[in-house]
PDB file of N, CA and C in Angstrom:
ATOM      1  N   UNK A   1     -44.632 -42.312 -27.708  1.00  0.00           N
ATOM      2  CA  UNK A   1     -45.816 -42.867 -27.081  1.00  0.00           C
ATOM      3  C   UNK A   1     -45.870 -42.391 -25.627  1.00  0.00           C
ATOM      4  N   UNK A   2     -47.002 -41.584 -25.123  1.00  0.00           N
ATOM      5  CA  UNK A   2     -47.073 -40.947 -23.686  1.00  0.00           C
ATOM      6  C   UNK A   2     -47.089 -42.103 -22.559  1.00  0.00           C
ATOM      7  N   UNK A   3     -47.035 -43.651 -22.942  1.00  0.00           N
ATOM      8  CA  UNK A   3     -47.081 -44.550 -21.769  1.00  0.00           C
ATOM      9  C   UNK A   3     -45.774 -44.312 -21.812  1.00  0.00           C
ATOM     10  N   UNK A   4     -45.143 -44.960 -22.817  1.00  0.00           N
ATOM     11  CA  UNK A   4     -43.335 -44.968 -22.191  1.00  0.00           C
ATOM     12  C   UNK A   4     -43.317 -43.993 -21.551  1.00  0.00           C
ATOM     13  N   UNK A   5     -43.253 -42.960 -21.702  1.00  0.00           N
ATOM     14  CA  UNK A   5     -42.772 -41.639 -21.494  1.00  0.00           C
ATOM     15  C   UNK A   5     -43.051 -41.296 -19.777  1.00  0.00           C
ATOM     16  N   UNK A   6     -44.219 -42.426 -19.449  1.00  0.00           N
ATOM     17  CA  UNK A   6     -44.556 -42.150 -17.835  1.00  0.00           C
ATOM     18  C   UNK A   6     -43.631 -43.553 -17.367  1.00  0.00           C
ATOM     19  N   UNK A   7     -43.928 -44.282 -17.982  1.00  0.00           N
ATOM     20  CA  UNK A   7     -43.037 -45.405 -17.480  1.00  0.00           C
ATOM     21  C   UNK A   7     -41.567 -45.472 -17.143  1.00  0.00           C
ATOM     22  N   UNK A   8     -41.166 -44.250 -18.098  1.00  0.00           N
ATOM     23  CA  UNK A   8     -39.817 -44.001 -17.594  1.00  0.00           C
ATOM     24  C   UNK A   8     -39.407 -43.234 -16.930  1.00  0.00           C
ATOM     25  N   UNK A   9     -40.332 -42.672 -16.351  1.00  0.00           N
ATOM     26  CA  UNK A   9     -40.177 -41.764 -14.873  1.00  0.00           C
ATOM     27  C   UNK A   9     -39.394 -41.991 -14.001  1.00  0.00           C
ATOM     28  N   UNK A  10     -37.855 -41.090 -14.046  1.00  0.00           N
ATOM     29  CA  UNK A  10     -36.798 -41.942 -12.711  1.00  0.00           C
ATOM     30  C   UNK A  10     -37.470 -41.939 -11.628  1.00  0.00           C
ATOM     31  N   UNK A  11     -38.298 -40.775 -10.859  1.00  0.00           N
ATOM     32  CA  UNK A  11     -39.353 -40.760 -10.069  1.00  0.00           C
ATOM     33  C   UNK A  11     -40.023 -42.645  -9.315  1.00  0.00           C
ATOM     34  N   UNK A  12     -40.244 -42.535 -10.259  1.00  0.00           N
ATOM     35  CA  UNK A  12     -41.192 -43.863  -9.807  1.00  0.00           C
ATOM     36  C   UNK A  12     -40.270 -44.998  -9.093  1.00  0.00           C
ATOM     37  N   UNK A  13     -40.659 -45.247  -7.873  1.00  0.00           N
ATOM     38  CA  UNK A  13     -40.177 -46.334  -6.813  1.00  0.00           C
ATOM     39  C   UNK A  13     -40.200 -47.719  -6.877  1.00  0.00           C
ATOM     40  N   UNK A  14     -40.564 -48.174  -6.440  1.00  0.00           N
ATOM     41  CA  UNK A  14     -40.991 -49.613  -6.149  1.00  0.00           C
ATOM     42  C   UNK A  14     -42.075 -49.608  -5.623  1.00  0.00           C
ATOM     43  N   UNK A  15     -42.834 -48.846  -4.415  1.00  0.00           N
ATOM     44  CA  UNK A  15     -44.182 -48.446  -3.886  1.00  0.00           C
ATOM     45  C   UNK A  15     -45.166 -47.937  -5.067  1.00  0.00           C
ATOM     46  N   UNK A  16     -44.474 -47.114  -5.644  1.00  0.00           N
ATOM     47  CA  UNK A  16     -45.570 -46.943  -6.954  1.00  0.00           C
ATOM     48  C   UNK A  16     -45.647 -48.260  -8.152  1.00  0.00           C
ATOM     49  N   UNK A  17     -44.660 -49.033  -8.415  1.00  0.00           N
ATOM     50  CA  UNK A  17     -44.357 -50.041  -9.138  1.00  0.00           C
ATOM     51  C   UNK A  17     -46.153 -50.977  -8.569  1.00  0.00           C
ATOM     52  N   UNK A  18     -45.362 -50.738  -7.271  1.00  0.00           N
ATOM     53  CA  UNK A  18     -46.477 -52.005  -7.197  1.00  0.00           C
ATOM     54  C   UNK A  18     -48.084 -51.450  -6.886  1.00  0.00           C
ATOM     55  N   UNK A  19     -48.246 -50.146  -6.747  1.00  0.00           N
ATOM     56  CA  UNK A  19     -49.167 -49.915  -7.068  1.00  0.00           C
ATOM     57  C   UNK A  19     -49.987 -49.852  -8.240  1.00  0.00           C
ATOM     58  N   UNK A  20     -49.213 -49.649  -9.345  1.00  0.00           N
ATOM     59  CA  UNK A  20     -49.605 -49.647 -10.425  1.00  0.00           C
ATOM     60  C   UNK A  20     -49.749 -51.509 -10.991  1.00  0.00           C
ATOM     61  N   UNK A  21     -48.995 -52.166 -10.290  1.00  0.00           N
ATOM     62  CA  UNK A  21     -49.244 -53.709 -10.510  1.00  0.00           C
ATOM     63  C   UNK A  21     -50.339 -53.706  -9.885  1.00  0.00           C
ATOM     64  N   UNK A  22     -50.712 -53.439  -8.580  1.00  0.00           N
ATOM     65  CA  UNK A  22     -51.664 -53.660  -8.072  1.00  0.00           C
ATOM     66  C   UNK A  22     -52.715 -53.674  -8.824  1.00  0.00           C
ATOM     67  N   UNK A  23     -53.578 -52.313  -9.997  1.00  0.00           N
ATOM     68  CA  UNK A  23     -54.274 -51.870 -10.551  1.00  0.00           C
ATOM     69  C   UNK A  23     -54.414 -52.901 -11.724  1.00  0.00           C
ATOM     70  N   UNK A  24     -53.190 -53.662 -12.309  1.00  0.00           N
ATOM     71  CA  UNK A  24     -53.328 -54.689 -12.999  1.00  0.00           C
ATOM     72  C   UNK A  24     -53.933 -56.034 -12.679  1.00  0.00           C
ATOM     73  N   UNK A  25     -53.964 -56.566 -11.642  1.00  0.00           N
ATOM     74  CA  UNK A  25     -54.279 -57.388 -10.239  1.00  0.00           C
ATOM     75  C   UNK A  25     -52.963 -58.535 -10.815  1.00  0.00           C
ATOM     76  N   UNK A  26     -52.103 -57.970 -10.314  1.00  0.00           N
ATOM     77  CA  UNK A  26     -51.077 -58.487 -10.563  1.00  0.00           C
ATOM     78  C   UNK A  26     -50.005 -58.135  -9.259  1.00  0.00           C
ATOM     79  N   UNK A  27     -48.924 -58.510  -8.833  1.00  0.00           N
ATOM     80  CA  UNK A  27     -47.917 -58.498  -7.947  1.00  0.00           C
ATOM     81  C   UNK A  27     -46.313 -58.004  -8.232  1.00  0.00           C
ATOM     82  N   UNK A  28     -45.686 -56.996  -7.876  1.00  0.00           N
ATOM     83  CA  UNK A  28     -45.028 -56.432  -8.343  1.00  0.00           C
ATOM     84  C   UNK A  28     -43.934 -56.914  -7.478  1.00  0.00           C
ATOM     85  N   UNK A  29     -42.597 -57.379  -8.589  1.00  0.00           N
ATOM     86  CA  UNK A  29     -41.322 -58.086  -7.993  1.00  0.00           C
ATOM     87  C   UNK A  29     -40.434 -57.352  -8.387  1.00  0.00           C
ATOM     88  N   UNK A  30     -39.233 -56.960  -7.209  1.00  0.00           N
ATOM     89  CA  UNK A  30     -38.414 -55.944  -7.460  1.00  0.00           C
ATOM     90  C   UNK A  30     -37.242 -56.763  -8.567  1.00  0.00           C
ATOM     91  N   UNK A  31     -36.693 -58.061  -8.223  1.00  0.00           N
ATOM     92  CA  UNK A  31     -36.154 -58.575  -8.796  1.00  0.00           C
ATOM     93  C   UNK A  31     -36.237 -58.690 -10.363  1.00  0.00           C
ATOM     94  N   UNK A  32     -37.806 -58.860 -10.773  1.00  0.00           N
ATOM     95  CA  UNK A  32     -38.238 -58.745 -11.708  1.00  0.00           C
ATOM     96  C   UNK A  32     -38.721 -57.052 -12.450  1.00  0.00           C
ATOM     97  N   UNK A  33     -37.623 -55.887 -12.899  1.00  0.00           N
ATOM     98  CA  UNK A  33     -38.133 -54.849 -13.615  1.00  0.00           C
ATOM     99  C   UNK A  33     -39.016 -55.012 -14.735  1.00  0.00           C
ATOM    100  N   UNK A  34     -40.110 -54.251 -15.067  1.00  0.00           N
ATOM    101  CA  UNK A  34     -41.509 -54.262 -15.703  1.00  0.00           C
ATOM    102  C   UNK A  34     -40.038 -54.142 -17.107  1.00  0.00           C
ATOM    103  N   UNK A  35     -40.748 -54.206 -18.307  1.00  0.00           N
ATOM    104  CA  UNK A  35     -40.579 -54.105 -19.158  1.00  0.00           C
ATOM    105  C   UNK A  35     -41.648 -53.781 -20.329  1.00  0.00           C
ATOM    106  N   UNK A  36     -41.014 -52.972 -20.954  1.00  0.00           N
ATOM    107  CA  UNK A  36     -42.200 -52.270 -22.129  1.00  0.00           C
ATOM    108  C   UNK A  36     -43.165 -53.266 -22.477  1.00  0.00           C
ATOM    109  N   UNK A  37     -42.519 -54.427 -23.146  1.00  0.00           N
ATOM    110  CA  UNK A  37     -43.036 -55.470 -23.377  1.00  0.00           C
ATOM    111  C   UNK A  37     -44.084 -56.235 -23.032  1.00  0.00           C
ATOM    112  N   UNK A  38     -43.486 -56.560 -21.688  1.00  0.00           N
ATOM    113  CA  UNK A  38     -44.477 -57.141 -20.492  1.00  0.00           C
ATOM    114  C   UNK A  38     -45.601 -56.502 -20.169  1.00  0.00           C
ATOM    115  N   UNK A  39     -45.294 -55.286 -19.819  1.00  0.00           N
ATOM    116  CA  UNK A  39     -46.693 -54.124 -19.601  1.00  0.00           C
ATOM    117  C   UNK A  39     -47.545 -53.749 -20.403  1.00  0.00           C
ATOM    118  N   UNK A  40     -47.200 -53.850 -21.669  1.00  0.00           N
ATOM    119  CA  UNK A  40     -48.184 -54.172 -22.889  1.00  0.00           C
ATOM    120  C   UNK A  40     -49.104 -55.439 -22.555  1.00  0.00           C
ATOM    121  N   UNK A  41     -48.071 -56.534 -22.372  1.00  0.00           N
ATOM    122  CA  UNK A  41     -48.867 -58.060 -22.224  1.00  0.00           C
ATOM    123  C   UNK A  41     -49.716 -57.913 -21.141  1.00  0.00           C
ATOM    124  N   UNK A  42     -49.462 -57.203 -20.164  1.00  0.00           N
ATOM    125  CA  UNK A  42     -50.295 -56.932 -18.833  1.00  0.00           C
ATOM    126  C   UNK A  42     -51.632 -56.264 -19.102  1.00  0.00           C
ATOM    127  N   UNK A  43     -51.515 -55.738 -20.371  1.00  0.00           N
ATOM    128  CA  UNK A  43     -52.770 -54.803 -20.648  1.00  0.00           C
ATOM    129  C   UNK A  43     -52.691 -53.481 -19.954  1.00  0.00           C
ATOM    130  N   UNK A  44     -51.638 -52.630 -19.936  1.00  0.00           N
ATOM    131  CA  UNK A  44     -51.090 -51.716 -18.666  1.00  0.00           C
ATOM    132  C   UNK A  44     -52.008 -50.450 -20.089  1.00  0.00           C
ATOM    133  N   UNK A  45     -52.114 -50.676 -21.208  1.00  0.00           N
ATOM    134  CA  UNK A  45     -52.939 -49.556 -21.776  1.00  0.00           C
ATOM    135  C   UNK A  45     -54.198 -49.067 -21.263  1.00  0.00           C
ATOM    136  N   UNK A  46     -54.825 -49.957 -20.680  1.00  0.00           N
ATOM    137  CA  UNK A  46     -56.347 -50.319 -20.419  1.00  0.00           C
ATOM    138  C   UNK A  46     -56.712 -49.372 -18.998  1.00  0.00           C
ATOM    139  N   UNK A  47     -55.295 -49.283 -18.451  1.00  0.00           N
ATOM    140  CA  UNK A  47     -55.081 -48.125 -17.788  1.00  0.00           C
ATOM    141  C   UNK A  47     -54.053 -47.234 -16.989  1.00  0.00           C
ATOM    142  N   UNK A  48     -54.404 -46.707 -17.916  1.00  0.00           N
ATOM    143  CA  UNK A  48     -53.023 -45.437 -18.507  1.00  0.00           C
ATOM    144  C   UNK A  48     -53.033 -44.337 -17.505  1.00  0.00           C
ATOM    145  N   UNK A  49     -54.689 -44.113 -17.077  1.00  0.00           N
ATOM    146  CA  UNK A  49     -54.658 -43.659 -16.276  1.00  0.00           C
ATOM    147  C   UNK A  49     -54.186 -43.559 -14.905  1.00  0.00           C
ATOM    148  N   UNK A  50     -54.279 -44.885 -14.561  1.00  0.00           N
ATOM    149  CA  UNK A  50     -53.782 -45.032 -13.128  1.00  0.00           C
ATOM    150  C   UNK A  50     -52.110 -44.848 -13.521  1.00  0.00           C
ATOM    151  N   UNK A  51     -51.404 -45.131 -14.302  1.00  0.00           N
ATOM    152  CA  UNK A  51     -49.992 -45.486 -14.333  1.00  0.00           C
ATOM    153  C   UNK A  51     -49.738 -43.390 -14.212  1.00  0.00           C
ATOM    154  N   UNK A  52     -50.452 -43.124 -14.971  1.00  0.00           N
ATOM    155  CA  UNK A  52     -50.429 -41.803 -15.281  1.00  0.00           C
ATOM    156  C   UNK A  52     -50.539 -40.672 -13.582  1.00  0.00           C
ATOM    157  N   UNK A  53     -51.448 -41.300 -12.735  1.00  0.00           N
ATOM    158  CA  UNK A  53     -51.418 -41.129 -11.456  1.00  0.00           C
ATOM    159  C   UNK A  53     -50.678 -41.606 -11.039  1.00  0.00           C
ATOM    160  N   UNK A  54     -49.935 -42.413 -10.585  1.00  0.00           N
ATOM    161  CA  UNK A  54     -48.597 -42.818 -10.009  1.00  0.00           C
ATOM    162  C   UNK A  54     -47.857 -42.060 -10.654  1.00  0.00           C
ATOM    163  N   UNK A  55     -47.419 -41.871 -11.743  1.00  0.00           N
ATOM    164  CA  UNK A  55     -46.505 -40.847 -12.132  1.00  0.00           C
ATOM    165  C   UNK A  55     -46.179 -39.729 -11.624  1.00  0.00           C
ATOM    166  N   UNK A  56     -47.480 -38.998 -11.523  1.00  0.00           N
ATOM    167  CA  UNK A  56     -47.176 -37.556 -10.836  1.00  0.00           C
ATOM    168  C   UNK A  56     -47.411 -37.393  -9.193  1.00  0.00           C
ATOM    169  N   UNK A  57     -48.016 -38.287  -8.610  1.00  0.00           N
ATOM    170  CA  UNK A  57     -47.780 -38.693  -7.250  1.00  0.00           C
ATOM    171  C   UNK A  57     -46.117 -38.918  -7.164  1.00  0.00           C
ATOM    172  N   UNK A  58     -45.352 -40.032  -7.696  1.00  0.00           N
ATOM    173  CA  UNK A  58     -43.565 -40.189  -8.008  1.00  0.00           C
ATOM    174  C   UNK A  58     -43.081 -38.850  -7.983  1.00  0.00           C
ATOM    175  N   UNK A  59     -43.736 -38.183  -9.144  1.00  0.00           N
ATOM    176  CA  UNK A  59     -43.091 -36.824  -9.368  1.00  0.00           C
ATOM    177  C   UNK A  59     -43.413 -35.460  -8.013  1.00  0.00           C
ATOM    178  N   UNK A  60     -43.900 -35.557  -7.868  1.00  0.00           N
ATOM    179  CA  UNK A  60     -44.246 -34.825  -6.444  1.00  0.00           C
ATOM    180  C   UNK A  60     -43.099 -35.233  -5.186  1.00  0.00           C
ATOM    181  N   UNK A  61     -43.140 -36.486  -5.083  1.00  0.00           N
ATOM    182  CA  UNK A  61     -42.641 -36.969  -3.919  1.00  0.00           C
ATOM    183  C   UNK A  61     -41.193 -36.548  -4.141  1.00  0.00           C
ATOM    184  N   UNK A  62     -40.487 -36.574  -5.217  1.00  0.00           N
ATOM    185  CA  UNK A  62     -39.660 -36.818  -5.888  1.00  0.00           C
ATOM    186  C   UNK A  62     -38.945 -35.230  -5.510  1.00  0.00           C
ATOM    187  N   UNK A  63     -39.730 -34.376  -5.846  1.00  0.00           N
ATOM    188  CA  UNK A  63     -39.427 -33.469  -5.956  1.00  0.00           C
ATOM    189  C   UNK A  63     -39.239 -32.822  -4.206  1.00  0.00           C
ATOM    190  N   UNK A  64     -40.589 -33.173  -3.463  1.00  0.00           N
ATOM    191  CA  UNK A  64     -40.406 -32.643  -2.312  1.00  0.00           C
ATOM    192  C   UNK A  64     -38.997 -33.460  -1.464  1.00  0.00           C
ATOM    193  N   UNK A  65     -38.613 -34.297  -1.769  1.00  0.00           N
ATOM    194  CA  UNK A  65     -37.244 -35.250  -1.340  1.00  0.00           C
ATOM    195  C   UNK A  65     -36.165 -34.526  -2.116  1.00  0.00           C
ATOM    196  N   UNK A  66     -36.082 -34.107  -3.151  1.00  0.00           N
ATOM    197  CA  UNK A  66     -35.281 -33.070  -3.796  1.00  0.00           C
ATOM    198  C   UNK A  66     -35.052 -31.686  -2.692  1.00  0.00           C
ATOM    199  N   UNK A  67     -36.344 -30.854  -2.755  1.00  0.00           N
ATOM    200  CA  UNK A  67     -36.352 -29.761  -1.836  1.00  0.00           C
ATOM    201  C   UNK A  67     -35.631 -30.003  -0.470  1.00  0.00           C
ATOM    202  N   UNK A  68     -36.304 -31.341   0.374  1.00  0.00           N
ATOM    203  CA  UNK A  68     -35.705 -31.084   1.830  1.00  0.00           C
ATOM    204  C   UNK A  68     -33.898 -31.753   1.743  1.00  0.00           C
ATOM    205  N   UNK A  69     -33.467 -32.490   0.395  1.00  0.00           N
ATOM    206  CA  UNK A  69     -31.621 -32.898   0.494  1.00  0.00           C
ATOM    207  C   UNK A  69     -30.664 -31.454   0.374  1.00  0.00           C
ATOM    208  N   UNK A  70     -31.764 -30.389  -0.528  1.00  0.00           N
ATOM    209  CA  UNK A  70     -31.435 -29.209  -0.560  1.00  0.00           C
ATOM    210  C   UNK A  70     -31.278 -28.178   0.752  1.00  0.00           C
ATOM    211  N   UNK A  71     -32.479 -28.109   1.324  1.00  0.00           N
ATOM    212  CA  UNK A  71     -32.524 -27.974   2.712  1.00  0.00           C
ATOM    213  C   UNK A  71     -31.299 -28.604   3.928  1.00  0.00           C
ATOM    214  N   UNK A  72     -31.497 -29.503   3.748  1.00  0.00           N
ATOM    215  CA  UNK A  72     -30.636 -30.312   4.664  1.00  0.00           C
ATOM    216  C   UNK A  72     -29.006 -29.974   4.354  1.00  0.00           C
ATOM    217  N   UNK A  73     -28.691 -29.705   3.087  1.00  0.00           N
ATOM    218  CA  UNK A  73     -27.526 -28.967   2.364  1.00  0.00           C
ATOM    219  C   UNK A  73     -27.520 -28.001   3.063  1.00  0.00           C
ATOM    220  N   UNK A  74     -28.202 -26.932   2.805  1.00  0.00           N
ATOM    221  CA  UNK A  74     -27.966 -25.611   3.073  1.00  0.00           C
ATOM    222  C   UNK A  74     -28.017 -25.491   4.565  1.00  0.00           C
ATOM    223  N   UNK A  75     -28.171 -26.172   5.562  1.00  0.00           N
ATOM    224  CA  UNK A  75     -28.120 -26.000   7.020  1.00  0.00           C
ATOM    225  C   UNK A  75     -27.416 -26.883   8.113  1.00  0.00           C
ATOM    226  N   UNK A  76     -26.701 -27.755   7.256  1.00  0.00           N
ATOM    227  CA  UNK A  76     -25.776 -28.079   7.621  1.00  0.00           C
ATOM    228  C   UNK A  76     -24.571 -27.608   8.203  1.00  0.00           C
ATOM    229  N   UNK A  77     -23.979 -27.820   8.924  1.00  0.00           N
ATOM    230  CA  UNK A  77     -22.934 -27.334  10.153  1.00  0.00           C
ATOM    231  C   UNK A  77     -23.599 -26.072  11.136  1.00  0.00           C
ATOM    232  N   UNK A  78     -25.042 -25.259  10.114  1.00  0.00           N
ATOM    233  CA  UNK A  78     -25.712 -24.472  11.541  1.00  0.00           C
ATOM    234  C   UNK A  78     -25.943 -24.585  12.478  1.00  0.00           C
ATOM    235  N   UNK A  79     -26.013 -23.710  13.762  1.00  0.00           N
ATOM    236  CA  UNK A  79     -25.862 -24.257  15.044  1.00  0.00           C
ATOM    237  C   UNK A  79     -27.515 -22.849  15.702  1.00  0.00           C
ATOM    238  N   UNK A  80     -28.550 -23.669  15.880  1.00  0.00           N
ATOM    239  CA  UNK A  80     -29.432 -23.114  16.274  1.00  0.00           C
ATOM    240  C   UNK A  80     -29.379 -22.853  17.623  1.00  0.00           C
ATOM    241  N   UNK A  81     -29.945 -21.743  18.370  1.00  0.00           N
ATOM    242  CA  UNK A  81     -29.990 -21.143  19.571  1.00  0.00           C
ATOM    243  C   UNK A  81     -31.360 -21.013  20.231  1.00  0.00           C
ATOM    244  N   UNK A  82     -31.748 -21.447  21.023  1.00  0.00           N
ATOM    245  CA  UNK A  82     -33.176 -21.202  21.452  1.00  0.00           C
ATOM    246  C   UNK A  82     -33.212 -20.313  23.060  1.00  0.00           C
ATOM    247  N   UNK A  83     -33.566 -19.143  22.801  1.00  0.00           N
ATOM    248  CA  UNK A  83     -33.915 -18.479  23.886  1.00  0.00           C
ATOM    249  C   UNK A  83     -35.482 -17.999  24.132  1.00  0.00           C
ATOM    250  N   UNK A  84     -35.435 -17.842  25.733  1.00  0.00           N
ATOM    251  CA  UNK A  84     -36.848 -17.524  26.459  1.00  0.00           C
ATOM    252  C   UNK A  84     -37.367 -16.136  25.725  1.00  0.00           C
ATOM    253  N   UNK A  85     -38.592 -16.474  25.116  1.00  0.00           N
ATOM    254  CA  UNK A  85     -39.278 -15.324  25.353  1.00  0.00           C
ATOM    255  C   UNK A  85     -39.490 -13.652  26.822  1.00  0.00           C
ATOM    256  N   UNK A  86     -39.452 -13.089  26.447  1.00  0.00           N
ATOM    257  CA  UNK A  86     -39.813 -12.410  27.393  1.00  0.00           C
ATOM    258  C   UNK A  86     -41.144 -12.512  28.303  1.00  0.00           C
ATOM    259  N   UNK A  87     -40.568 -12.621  29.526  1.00  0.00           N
ATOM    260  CA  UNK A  87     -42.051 -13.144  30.338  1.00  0.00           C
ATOM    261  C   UNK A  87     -42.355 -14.423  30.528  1.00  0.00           C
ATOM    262  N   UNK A  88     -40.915 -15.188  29.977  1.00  0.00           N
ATOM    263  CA  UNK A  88     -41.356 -16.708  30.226  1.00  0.00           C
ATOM    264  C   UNK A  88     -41.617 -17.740  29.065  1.00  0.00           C
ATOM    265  N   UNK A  89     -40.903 -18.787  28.820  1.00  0.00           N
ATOM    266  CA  UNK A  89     -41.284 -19.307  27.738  1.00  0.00           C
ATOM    267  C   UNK A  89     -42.553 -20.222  28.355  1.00  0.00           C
ATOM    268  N   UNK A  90     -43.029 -20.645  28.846  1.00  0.00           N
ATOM    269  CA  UNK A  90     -44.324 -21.040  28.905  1.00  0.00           C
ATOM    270  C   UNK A  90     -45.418 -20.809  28.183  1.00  0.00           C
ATOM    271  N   UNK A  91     -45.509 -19.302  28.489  1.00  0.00           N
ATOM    272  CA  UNK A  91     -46.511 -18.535  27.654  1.00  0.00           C
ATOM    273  C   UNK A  91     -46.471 -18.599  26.008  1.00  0.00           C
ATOM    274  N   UNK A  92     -45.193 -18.366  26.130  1.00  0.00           N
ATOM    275  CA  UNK A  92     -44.586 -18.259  24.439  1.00  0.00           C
ATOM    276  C   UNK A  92     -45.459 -19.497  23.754  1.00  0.00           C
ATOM    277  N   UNK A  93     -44.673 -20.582  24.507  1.00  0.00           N
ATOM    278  CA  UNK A  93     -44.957 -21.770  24.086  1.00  0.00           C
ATOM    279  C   UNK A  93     -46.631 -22.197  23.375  1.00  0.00           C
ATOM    280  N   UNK A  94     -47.479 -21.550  24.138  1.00  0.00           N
ATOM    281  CA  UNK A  94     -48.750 -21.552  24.318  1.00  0.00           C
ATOM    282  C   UNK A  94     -49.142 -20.444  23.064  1.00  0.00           C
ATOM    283  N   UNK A  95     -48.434 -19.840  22.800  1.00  0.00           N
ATOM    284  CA  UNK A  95     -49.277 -18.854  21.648  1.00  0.00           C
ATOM    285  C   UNK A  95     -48.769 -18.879  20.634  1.00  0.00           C
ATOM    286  N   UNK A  96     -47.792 -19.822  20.364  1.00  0.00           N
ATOM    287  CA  UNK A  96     -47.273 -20.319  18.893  1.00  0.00           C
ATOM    288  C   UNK A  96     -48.881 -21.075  17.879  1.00  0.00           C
ATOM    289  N   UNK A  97     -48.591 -21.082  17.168  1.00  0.00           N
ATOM    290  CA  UNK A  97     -49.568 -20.877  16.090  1.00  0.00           C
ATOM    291  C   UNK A  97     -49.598 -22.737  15.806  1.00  0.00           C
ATOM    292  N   UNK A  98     -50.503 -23.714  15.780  1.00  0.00           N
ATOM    293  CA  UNK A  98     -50.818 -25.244  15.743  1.00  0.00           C
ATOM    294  C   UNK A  98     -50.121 -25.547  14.267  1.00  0.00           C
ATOM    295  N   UNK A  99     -50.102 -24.898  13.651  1.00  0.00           N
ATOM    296  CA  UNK A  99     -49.958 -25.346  12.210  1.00  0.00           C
ATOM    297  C   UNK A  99     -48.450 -25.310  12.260  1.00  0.00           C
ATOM    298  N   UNK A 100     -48.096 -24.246  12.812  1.00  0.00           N
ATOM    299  CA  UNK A 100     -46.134 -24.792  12.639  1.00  0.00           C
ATOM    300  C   UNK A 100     -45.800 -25.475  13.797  1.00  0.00           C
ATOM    301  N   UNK A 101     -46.631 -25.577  14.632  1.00  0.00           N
ATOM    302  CA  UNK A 101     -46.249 -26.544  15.926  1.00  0.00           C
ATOM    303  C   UNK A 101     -46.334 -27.948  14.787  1.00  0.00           C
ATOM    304  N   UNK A 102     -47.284 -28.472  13.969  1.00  0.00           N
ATOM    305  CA  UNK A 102     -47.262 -29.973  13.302  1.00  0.00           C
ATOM    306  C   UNK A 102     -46.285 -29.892  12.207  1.00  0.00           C
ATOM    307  N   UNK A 103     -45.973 -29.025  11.782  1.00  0.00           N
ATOM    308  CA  UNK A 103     -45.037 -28.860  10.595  1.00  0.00           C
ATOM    309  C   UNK A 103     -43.759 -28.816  11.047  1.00  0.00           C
ATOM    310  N   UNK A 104     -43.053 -28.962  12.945  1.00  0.00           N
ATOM    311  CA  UNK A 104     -41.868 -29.071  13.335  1.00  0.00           C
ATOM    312  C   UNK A 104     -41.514 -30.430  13.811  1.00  0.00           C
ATOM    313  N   UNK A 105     -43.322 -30.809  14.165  1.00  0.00           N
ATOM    314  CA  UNK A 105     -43.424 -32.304  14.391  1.00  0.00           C
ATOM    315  C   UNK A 105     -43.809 -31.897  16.022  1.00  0.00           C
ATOM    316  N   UNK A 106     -43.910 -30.745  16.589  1.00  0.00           N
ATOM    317  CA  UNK A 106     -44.229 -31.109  18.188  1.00  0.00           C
ATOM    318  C   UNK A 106     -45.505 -31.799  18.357  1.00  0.00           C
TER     319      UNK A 106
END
């Protein structure tokens, strides 16, 4: 059945949990894990869709948190060096490109 099959997404958090409660108009308790059962009783068929969107939103996130533990692996003990442009880092500074300036976080 393709609901289980999203429902058992290791992916999926507690933020998506309760989003997908949300969509039920219902309240999502960590203490309390959903159960096949229950989510049937919830009427969680009625929409499959939304559970189905949280899924691959989970799976995305999931994955890009995968990529940067990998990252963070592989550059570990590196020791970065930052030197002046020629002519001054001022200038430099100024003609770096906006899009990797937000993607370093400056």
């Amino acid at each position: 059945m393709p609901l289980f099959a999203e429902v058992a997404n290791p992916a999926l958090q507690a933020r998506h949990w309760a989003a997908i409660y949300g969509v039920l108009d219902l309240t999502y308790d960590e203490e309390d894990p959903p159960t096949p059962s229950k989510l049937l009783d919830y009427g969680i068929m009625e929409h499959f869709d939304a559970v189905q969107a949280q899924g691959a939103v989970a799976t995305k996130e999931y994955s890009m948190l995968k990529a940067l533990d990998k990252m963070e692996a592989e550059w570990r003990g590196l020791d970065f060096k930052v030197k002046l442009a020629p002519g001054g880092g001022e200038k430099s500074g100024r003609s770096c490109d906006r899009g990797v300036l937000h993607t370093q976080g400056a």
